[in-house]
C-alpha atoms as a PDB file:
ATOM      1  CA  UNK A   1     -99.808  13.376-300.197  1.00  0.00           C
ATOM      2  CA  UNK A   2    -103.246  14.532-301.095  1.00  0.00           C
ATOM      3  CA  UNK A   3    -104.495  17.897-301.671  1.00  0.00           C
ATOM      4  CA  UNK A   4    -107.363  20.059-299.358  1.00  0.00           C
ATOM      5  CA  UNK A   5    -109.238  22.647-300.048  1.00  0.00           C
ATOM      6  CA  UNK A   6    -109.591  25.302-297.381  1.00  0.00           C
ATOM      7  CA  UNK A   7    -112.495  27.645-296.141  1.00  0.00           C
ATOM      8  CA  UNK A   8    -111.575  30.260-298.651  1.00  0.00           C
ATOM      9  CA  UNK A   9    -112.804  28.279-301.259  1.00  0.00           C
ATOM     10  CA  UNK A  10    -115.861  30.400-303.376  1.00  0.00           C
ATOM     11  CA  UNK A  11    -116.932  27.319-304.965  1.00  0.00           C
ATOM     12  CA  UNK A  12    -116.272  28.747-309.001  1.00  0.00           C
ATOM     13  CA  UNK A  13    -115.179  25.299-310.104  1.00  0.00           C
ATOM     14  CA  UNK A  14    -111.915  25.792-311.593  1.00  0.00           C
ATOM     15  CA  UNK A  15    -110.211  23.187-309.990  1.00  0.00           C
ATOM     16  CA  UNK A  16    -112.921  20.524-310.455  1.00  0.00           C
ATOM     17  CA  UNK A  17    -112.508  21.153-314.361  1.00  0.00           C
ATOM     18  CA  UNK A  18    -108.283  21.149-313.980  1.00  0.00           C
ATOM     19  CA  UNK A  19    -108.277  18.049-312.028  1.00  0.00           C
ATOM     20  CA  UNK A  20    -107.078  15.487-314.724  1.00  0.00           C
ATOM     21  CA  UNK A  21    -108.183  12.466-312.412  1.00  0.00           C
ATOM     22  CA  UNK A  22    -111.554  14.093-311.209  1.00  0.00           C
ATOM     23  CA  UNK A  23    -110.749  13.558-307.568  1.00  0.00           C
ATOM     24  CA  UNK A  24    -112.608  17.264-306.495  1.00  0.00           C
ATOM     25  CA  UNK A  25    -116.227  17.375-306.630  1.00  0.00           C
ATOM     26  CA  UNK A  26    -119.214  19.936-305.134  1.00  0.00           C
ATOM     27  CA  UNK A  27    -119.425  19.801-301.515  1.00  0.00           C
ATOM     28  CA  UNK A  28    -121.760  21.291-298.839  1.00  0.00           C
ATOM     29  CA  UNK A  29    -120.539  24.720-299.463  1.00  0.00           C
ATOM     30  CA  UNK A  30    -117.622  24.497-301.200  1.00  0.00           C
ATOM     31  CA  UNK A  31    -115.561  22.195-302.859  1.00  0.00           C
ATOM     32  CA  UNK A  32    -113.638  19.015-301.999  1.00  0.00           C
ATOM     33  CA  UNK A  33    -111.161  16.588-303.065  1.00  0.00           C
ATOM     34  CA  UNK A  34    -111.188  12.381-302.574  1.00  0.00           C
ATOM     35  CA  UNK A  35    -107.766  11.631-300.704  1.00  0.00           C
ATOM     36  CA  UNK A  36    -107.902   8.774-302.004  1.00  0.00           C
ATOM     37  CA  UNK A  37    -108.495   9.595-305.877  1.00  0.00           C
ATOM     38  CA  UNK A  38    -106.014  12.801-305.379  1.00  0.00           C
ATOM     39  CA  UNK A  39    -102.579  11.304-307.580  1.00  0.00           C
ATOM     40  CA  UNK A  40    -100.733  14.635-305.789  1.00  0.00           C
ATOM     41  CA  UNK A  41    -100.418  16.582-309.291  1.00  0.00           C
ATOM     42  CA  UNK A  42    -101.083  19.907-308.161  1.00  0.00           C
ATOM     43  CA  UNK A  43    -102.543  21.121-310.957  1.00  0.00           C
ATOM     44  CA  UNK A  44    -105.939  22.186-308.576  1.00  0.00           C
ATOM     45  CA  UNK A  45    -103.260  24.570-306.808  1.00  0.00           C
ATOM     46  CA  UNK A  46    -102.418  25.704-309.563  1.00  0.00           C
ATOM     47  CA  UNK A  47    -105.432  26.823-310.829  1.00  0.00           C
ATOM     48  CA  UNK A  48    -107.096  27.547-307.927  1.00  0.00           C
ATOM     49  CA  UNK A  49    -107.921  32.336-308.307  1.00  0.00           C
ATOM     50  CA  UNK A  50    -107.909  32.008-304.691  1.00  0.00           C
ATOM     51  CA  UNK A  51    -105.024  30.012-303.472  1.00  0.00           C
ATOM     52  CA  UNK A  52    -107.409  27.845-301.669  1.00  0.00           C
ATOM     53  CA  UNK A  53    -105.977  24.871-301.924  1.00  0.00           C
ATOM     54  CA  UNK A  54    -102.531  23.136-300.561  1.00  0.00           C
ATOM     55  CA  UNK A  55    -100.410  20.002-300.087  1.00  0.00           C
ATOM     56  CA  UNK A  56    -102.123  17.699-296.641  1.00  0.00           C
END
């Protein structure tokens, strides 16, 4: 299951450098992750300062 990012995102680009598979890239306001690139690691969650992103 893929990851989202939600409106809380502030767009500082942690998870885009985390994602080992570099499935999250700059979106129209914030940031966003390719379902179908997304291999389900978590480790955007993780890193995510804002808790902005969870499990689809």
């Amino acid at each position: 299951m893929a990851y989202v990012i939600s409106d809380g995102c502030v767009s500082c680009g942690a998870c885009a450098g985390a994602c080992p598979v570099e499935a999250i890239s700059e979106g129209d306001g914030q940031y966003v992750i390719d379902a179908d690139t997304c291999v389900s690691c978590g480790t955007c969650a993780d890193t995510c300062p804002t808790g902005s992103i969870s499990e689809e």
